[in-house]
N, C-alpha and C. Protein backbone atom coordinates (compact mmCIF):
# COMPACT_ATOMS: atom_id res chain seq x y z
N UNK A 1 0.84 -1.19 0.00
CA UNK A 1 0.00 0.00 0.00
C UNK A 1 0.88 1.25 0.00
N UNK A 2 0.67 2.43 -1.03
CA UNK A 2 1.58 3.17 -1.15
C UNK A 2 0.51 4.80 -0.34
N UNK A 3 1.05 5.28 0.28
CA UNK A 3 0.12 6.57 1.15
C UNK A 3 0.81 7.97 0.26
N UNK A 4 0.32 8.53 -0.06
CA UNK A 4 0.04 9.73 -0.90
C UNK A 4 -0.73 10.94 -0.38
N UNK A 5 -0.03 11.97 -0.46
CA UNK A 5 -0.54 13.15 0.35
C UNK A 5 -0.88 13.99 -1.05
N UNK A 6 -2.47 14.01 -1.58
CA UNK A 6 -2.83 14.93 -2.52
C UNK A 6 -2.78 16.43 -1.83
N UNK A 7 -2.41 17.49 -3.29
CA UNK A 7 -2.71 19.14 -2.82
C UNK A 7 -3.08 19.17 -3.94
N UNK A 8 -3.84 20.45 -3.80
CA UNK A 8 -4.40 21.38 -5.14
C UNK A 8 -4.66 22.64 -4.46
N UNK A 9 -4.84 24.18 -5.41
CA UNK A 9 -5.34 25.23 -5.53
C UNK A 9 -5.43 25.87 -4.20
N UNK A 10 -5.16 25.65 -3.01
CA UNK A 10 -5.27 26.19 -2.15
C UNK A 10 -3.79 25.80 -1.23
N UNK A 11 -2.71 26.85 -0.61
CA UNK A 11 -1.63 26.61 0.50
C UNK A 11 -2.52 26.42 1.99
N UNK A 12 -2.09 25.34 2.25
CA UNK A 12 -2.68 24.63 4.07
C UNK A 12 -1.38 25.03 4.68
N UNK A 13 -1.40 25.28 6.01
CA UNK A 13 -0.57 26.03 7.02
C UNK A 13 -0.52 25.08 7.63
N UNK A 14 -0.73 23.42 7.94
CA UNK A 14 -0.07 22.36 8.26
C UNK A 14 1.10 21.54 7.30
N UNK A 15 1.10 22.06 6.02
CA UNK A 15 1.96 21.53 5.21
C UNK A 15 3.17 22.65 4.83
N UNK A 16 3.16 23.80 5.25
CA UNK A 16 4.19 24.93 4.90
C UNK A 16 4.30 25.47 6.40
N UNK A 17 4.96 24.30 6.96
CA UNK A 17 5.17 25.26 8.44
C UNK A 17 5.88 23.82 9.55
N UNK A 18 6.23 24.60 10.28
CA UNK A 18 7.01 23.03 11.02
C UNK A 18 6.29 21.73 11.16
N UNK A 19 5.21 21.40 11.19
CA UNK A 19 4.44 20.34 11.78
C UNK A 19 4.11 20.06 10.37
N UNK A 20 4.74 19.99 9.15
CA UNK A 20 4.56 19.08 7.97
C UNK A 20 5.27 17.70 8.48
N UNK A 21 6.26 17.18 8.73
CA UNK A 21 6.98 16.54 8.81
C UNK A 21 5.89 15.32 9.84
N UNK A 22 5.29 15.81 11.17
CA UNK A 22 4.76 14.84 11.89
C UNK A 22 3.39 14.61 11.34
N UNK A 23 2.79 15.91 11.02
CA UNK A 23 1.32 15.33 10.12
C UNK A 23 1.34 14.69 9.12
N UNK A 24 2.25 14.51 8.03
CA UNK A 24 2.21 14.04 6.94
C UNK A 24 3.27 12.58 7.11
N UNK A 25 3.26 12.22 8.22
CA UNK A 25 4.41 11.17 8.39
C UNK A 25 3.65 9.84 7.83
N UNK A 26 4.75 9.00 7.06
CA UNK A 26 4.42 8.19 6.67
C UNK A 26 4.28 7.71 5.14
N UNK A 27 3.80 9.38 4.38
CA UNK A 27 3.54 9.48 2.74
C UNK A 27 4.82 9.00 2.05
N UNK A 28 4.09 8.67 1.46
CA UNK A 28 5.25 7.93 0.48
C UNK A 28 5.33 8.87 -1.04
N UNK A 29 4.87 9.43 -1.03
CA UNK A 29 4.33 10.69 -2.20
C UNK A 29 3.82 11.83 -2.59
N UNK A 30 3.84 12.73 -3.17
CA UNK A 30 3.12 13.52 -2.73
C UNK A 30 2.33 13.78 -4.52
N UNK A 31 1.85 14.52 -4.70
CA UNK A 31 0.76 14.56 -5.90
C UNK A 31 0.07 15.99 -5.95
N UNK A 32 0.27 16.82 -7.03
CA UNK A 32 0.00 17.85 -6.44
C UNK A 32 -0.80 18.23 -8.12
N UNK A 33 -2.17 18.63 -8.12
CA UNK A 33 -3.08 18.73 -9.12
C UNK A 33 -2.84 20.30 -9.85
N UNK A 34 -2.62 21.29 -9.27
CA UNK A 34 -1.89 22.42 -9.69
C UNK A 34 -2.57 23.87 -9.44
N UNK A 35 -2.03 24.54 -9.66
CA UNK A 35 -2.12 26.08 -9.36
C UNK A 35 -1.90 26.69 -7.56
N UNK A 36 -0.77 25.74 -7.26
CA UNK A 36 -0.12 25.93 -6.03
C UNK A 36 1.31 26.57 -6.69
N UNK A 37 1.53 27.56 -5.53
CA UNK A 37 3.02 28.80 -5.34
C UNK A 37 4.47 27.39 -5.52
N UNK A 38 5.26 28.01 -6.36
CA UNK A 38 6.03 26.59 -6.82
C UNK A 38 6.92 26.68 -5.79
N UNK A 39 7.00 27.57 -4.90
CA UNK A 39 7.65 27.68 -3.59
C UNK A 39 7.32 26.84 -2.69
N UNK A 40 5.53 26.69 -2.49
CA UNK A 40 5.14 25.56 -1.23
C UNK A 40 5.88 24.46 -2.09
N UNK A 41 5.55 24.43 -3.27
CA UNK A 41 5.93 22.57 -4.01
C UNK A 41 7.26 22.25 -3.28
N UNK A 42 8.56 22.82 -3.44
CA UNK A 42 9.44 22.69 -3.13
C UNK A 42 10.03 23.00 -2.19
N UNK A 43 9.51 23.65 -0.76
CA UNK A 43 9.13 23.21 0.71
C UNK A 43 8.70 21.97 1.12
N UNK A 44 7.73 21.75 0.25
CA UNK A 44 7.23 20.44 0.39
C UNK A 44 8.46 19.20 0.33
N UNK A 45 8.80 19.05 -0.86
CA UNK A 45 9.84 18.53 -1.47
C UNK A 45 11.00 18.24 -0.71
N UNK A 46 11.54 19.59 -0.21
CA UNK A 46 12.71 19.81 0.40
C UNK A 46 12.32 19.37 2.22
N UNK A 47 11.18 19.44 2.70
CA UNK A 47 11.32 19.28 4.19
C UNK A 47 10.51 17.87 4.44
N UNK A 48 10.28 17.26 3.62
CA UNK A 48 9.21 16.09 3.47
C UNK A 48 10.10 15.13 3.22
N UNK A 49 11.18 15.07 2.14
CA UNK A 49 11.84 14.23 1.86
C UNK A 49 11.45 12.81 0.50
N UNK A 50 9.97 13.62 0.33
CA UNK A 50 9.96 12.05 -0.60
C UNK A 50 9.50 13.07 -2.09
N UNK A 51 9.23 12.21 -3.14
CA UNK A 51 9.41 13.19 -4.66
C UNK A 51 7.87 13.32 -4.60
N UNK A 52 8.04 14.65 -5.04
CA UNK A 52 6.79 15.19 -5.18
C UNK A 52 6.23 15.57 -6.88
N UNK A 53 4.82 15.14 -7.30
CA UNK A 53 4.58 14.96 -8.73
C UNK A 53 3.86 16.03 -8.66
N UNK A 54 3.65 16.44 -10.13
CA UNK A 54 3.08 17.48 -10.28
C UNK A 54 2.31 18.16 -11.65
N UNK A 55 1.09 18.25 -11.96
CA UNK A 55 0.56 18.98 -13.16
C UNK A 55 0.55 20.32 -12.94
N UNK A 56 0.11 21.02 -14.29
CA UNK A 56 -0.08 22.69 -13.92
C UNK A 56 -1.22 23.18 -14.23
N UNK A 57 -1.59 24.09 -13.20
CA UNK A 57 -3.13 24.40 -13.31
C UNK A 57 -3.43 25.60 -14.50
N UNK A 58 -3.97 26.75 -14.44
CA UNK A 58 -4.44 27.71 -15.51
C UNK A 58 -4.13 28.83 -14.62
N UNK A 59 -3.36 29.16 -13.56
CA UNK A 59 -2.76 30.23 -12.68
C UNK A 59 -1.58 29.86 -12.32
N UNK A 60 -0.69 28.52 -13.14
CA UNK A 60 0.67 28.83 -13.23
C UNK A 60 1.12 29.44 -13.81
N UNK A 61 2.82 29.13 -13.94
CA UNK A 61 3.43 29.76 -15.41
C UNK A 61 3.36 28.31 -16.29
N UNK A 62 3.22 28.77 -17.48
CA UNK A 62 3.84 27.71 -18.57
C UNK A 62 5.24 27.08 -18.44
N UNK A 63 4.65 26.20 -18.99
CA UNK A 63 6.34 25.19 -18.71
C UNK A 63 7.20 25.32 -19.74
N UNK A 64 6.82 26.21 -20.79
CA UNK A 64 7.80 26.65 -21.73
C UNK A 64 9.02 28.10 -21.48
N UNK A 65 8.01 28.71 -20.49
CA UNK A 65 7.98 29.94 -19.84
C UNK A 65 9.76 29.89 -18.93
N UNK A 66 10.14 28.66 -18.88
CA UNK A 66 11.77 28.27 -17.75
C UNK A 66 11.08 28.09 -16.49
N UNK A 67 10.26 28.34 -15.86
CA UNK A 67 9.44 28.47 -14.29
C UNK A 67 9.12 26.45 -14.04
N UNK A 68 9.85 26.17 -13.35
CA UNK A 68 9.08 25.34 -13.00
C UNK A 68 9.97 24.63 -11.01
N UNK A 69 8.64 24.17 -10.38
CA UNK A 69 9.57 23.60 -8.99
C UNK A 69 10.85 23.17 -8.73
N UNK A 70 11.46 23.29 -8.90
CA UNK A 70 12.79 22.52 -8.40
C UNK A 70 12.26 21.47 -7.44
N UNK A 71 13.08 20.30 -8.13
CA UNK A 71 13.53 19.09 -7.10
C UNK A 71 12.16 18.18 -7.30
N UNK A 72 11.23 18.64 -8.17
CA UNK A 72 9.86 18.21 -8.18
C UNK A 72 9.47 17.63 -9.84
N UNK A 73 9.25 16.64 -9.45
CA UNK A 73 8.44 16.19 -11.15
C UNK A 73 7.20 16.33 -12.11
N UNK A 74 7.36 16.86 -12.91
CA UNK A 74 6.06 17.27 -14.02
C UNK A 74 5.26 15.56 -14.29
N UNK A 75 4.16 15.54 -14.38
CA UNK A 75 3.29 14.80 -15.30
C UNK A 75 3.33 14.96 -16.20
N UNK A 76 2.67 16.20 -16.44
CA UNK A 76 2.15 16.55 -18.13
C UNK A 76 2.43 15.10 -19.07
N UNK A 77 1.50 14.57 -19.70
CA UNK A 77 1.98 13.96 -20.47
C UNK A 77 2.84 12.98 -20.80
N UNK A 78 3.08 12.61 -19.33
CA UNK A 78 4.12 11.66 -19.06
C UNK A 78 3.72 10.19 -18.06
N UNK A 79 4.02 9.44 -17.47
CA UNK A 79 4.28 8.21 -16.90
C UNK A 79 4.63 8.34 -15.76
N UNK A 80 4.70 7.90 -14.28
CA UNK A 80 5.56 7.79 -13.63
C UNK A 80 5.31 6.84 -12.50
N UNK A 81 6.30 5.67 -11.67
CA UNK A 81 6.33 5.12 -10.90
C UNK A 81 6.40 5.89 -9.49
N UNK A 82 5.04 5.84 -8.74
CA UNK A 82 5.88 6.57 -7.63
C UNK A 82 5.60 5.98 -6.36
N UNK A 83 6.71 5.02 -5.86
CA UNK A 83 7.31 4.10 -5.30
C UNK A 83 5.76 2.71 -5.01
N UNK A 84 5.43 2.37 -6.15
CA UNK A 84 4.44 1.41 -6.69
C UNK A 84 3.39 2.03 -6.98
N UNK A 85 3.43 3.06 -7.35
CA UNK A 85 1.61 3.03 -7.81
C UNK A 85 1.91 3.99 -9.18
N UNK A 86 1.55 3.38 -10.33
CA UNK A 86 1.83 4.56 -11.37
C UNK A 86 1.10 4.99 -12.17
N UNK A 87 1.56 6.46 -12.15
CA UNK A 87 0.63 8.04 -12.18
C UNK A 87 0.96 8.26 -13.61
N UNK A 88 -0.20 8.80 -14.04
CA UNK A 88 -0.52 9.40 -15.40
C UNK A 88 -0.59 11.10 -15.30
N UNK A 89 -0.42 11.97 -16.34
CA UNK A 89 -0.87 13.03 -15.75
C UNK A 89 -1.16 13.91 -16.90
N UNK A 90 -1.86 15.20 -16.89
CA UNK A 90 -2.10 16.05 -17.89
C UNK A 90 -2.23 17.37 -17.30
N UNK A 91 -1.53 18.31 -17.74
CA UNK A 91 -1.91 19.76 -17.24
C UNK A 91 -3.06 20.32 -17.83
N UNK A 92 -3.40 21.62 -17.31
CA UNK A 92 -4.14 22.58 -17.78
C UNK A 92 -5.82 22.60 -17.25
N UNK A 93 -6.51 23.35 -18.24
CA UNK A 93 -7.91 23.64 -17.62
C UNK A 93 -8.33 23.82 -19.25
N UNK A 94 -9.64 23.99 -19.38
CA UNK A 94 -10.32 24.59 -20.27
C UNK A 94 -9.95 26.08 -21.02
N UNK A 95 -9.78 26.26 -22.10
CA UNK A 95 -9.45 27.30 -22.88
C UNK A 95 -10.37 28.78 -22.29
N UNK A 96 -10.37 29.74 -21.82
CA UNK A 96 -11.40 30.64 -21.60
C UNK A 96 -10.81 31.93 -21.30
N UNK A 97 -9.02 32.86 -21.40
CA UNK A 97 -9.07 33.82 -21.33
C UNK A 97 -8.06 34.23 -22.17
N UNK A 98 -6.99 32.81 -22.65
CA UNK A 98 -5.67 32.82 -23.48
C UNK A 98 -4.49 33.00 -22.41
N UNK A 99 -4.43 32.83 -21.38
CA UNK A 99 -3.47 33.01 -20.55
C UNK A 99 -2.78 31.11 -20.30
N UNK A 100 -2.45 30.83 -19.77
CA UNK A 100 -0.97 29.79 -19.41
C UNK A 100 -1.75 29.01 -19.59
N UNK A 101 -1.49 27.32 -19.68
CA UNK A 101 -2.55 25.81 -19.52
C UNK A 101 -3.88 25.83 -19.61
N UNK A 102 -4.16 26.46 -20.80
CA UNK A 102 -5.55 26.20 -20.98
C UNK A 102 -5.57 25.68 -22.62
N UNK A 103 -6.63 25.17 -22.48
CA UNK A 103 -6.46 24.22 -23.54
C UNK A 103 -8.12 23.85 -24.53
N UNK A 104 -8.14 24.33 -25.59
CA UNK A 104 -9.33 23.85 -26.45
C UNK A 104 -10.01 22.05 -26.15
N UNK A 105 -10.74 22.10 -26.52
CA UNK A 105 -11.40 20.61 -26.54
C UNK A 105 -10.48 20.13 -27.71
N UNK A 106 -9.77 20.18 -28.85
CA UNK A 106 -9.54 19.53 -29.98
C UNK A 106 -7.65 19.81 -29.20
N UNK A 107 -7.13 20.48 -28.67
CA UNK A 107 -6.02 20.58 -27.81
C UNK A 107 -5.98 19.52 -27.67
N UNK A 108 -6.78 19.76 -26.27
CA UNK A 108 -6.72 18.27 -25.06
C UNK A 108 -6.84 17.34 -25.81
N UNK A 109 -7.52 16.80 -26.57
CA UNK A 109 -7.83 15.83 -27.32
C UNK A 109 -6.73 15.23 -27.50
N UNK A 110 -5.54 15.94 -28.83
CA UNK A 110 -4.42 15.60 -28.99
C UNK A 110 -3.46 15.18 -27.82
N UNK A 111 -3.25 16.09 -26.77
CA UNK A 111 -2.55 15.68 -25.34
C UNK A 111 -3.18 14.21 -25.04
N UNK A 112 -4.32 14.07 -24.99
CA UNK A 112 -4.74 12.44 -24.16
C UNK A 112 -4.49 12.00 -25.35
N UNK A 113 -4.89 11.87 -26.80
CA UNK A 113 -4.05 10.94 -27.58
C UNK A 113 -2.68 10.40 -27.64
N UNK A 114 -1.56 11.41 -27.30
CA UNK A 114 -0.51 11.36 -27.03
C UNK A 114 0.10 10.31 -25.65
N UNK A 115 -0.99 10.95 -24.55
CA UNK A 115 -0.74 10.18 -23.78
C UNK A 115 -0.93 8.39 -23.33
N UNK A 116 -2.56 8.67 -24.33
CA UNK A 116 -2.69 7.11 -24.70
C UNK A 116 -2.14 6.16 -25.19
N UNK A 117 -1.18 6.70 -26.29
CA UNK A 117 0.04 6.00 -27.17
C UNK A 117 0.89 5.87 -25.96
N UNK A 118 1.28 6.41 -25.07
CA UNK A 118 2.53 6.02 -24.40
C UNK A 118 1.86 4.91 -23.30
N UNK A 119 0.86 5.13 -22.66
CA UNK A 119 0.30 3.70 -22.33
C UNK A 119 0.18 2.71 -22.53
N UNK A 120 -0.41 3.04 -24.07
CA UNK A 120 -0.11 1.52 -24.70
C UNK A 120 0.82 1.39 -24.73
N UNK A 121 2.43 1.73 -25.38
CA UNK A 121 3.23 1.44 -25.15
C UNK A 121 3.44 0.50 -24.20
N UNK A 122 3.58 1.12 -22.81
CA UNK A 122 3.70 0.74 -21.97
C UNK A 122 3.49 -1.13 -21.71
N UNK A 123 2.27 -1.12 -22.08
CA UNK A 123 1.20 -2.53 -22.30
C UNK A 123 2.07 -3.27 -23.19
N UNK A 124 2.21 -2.87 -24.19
CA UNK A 124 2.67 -4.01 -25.49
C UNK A 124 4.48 -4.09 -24.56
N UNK A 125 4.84 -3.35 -24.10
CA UNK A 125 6.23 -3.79 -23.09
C UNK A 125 6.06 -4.54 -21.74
N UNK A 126 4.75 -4.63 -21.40
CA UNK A 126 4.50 -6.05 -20.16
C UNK A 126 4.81 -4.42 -18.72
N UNK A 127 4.71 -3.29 -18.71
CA UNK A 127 5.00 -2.61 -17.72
C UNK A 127 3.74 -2.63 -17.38
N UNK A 128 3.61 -2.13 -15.88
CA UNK A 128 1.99 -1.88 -15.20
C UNK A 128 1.70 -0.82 -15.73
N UNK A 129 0.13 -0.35 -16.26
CA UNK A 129 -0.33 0.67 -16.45
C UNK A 129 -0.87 1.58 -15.38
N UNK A 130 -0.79 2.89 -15.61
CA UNK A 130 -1.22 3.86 -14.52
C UNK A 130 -2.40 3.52 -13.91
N UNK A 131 -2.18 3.27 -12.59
CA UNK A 131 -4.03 2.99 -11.80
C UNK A 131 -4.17 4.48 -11.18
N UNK A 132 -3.84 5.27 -11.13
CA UNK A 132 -3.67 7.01 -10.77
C UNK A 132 -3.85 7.73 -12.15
N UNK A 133 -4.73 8.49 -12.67
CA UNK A 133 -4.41 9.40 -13.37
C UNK A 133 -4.78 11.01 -12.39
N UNK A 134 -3.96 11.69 -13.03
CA UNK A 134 -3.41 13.17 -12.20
C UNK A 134 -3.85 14.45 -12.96
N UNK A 135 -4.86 15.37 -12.57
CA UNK A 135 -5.32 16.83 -14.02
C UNK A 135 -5.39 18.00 -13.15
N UNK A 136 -5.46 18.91 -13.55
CA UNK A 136 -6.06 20.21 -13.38
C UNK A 136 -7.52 20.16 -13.05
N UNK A 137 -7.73 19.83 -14.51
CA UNK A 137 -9.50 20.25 -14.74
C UNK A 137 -9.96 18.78 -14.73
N UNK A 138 -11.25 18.27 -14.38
CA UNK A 138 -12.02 17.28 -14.26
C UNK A 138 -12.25 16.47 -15.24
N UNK A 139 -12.63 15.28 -15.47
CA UNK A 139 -13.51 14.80 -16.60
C UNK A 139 -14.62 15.45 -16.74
N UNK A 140 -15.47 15.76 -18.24
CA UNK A 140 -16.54 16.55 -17.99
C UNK A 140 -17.75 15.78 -17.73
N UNK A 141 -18.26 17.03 -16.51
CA UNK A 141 -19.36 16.14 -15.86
C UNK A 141 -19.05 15.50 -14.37
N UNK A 142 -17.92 15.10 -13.99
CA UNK A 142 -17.61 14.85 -12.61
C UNK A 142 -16.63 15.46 -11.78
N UNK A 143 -17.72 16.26 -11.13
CA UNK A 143 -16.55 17.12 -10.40
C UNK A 143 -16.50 18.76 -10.73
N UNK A 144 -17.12 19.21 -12.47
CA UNK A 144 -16.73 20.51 -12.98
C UNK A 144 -17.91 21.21 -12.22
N UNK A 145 -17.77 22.54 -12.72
CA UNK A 145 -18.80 23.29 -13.03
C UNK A 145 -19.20 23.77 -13.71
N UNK A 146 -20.64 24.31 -13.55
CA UNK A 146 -21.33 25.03 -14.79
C UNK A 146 -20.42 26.29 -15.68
N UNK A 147 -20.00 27.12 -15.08
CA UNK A 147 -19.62 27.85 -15.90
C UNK A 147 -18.40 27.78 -16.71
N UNK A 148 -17.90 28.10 -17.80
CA UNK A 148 -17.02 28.01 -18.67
C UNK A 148 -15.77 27.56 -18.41
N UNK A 149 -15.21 28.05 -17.62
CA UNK A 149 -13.49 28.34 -17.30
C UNK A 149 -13.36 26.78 -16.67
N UNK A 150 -14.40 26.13 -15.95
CA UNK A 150 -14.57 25.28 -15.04
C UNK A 150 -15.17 23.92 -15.64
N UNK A 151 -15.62 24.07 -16.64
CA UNK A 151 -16.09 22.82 -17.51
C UNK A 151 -14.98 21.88 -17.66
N UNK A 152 -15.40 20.34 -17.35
CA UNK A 152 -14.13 19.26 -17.76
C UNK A 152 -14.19 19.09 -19.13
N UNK A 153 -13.38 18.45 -19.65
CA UNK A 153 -12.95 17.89 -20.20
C UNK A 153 -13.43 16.62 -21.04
N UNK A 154 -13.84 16.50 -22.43
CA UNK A 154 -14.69 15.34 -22.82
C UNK A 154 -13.80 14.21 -22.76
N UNK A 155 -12.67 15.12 -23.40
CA UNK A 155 -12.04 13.40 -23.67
C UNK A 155 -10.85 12.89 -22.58
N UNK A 156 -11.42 13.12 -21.21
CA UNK A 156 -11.42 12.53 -19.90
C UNK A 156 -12.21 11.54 -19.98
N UNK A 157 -13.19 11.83 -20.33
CA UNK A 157 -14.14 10.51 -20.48
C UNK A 157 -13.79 9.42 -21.03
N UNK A 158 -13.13 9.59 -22.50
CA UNK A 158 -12.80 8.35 -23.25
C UNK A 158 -11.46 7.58 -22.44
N UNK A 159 -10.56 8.28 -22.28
CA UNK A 159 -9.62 8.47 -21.67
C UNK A 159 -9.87 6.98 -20.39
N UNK A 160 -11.07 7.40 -19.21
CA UNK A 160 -11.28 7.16 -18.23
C UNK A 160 -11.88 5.85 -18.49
N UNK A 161 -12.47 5.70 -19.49
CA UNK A 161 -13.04 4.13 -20.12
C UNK A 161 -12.15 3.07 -20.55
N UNK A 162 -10.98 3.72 -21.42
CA UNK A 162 -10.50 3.12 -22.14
C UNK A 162 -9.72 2.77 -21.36
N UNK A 163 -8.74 3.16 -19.96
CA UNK A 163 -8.45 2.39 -19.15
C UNK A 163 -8.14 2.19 -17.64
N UNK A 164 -9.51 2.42 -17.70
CA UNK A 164 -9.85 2.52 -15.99
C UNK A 164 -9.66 2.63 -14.71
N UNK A 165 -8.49 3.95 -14.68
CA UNK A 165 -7.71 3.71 -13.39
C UNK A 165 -8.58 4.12 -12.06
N UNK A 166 -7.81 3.49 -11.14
CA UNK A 166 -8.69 3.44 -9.72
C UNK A 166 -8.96 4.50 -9.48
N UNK A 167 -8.28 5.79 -10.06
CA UNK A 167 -8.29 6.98 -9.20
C UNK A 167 -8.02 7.82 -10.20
N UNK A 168 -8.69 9.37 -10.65
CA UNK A 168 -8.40 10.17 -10.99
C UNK A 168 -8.86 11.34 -10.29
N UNK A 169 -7.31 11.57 -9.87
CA UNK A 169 -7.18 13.28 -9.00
C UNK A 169 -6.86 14.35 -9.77
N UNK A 170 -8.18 15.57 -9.38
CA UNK A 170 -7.95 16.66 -9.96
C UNK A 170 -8.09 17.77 -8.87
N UNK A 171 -7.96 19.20 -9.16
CA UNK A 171 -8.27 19.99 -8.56
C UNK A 171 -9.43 21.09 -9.24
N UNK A 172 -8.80 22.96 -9.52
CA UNK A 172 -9.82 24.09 -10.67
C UNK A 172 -10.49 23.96 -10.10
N UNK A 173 -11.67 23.12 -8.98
CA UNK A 173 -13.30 23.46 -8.59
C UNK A 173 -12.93 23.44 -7.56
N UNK A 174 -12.88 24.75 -6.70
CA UNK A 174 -12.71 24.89 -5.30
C UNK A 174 -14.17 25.41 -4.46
N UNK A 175 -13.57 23.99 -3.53
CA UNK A 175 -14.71 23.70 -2.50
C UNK A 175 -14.78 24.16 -1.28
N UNK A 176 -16.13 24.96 -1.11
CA UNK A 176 -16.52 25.68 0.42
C UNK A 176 -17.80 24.86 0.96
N UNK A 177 -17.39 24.79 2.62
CA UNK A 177 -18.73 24.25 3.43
C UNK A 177 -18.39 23.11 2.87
N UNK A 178 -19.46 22.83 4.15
CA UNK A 178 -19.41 21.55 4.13
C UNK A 178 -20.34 20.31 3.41
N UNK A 179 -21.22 20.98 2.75
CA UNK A 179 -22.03 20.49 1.74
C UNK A 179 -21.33 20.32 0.87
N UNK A 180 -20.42 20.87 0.34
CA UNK A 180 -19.50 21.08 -0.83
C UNK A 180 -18.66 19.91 -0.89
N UNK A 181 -17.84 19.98 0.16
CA UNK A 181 -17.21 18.82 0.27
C UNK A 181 -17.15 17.93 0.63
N UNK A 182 -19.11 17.47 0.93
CA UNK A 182 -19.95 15.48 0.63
C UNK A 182 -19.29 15.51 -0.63
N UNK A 183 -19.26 16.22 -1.44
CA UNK A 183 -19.53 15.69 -2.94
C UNK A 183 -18.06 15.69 -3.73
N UNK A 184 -16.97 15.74 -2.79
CA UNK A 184 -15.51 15.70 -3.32
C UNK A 184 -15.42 14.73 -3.76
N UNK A 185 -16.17 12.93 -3.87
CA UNK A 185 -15.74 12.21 -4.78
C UNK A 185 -17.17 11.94 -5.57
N UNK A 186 -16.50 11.51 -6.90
CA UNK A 186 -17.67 10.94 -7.99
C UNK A 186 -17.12 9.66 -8.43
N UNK A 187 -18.28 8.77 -8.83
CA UNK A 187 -17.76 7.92 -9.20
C UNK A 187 -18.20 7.74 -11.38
N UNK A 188 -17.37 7.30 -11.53
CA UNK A 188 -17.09 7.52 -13.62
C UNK A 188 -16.93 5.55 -13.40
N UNK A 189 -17.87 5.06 -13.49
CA UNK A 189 -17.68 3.93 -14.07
C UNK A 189 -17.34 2.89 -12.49
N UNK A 190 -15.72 2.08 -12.82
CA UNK A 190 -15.31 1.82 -11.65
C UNK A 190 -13.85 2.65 -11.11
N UNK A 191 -13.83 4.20 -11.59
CA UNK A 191 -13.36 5.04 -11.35
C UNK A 191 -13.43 5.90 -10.26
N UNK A 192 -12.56 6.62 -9.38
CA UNK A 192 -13.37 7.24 -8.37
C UNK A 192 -12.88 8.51 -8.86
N UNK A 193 -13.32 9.99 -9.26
CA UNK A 193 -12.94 10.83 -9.54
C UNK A 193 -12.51 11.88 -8.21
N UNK A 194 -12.00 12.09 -7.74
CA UNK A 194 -11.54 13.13 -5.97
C UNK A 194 -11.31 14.55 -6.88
N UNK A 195 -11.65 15.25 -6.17
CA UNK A 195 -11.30 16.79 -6.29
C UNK A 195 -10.36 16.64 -5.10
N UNK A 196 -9.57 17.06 -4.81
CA UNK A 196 -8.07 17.43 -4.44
C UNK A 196 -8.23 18.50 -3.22
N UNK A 197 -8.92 19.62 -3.75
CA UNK A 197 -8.65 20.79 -3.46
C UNK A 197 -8.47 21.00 -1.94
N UNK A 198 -7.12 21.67 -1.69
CA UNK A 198 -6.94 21.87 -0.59
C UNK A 198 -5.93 20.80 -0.24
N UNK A 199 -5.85 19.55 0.25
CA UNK A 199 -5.05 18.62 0.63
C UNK A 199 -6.24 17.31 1.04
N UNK A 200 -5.74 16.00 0.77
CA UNK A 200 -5.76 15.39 1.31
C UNK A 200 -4.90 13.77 1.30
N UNK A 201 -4.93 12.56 2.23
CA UNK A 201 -4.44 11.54 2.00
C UNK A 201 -4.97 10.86 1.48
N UNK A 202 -4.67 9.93 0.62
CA UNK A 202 -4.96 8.50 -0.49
C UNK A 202 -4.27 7.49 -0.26
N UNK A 203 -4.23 6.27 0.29
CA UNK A 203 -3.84 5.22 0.04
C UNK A 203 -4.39 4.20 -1.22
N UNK A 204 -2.97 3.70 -1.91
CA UNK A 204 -3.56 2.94 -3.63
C UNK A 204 -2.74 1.74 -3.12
C-alpha cells in the first residue's frame, strides 16, 4: 500500500510550516493537481523528503515559460512510478481567457491521444499501467462546473473508459462548506474521480 498526500489550488498552514513533517508522516508521495506557489511545491519537497509529482493548473506559469519547482516532477503527459503506484498526468484547464494551460477541446484531445500511445506502449512492453491518473480540470461532468473556465474535459471521459484507473485526482473546482465537500468524490464507471482541493491523503 503506497500513502500519498494529494494538494491542489489552495496553501494549508499544516503543510508549509514546522508540523509538515509529523502530520504528513508516513507518505510515500506527494501529488499535487496544480495552481499551487512553486515555492510551497518545493518546501514540500525539500522538508518532506519524498518526490513530489506534479501537473499545472491555468494560474501557473507555462512550462515553456523556464518556471518550473525545483527538485519536483512534471506529469504533463508523461508516466511515472511513484514508489508502486503509477501516475498518469495532464496539465491545464479549459481554454477561456488565453493566458498559461488552458487548452481547447480539440487541444486536449491531442494531449490524451498522445498520452494514450505512451500507455499503450507501456502494455505491449508487459510494464503496469497507470491505476492514478493526475489533471487540473475534471472529466466533464464529474466534479466541474457550470460555468465556462470550469467545464471538464470530454475526452477525460474516453480516456477514463479506455483504461480505468482506480483513481483520478484533480483539482480548478474549489470547494466551500461543508455540503460542498460530501460531494468531493464521484464515481465515472469503476473510477473514483476526488477533487483534491486543498489537501488530502490517499492510500492505492
Amino acid at each position: 500500500m503506497t500513502k500519498l498526500l494529494c494538494i491542489s489550488d489552495r496553501v494549508e498552514s499544516m503543510l508549509h510550516g514546522p508540523t509538515l513533517n509529523a502530520y504528513a508522516d508516513g507518505v510515500d508521495a506527494v501529488v499535487s493537481c496544480g495552481d499551487l506557489p512553486f515555492d510551497y511545491l518545493e518546501y514540500i519537497v525539500t522538508f518532506l523528503g519524498v518526490p513530489v509529482y506534479y501537473v499545472l493548473g491555468n494560474h501557473d506559469p507555462a512550462h515553456d515559460g523556464g518556471k518550473y519547482p525545483g527538485g519536483c516532477i512534471t506529469l504533463d503527459g508523461r508516466i511515472e512510478d511513484a514508489g508502486g503506484v503509477v501516475l498518469a498526468g495532464l496539465s491545464g484547464s479549459r481554454f477561456y481567457s488565453g493566458g498559461p494551460n488552458q487548452y481547447t477541446d480539440r487541444q486536449m484531445k491531442w494531449k490524451v491521444l498522445g498520452l494514450s500511445a505512451r500507455i499503450r506502449w507501456r502494455r505491449l512492453l508487459g510494464k503496469p499501467e497507470p491505476t492514478v491518473f493526475v489533471t487540473h480540470a475534471s472529466p466533464k461532468g464529474y466534479g466541474d462546473a457550470k460555468d465556462h473556465a470550469h467545464v471538464g474535459f470530454e475526452s477525460f471521459l474516453g480516456m477514463a473508459d479506455k483504461f480505468r484507473p482506480s483513481f483520478w485526482l484533480h483539482g480548478h473546482v474549489h470547494l466551500y462548506g461543508h455540503e460542498q465537500k460530501k460531494h468531493r468524490v464521484k464515481e465515472l464507471g469503476g473510477t473514483k474521480v476526488v477533487n483534491v482541493y486543498g489537501h488530502l491523503f490517499l492510500e492505492v
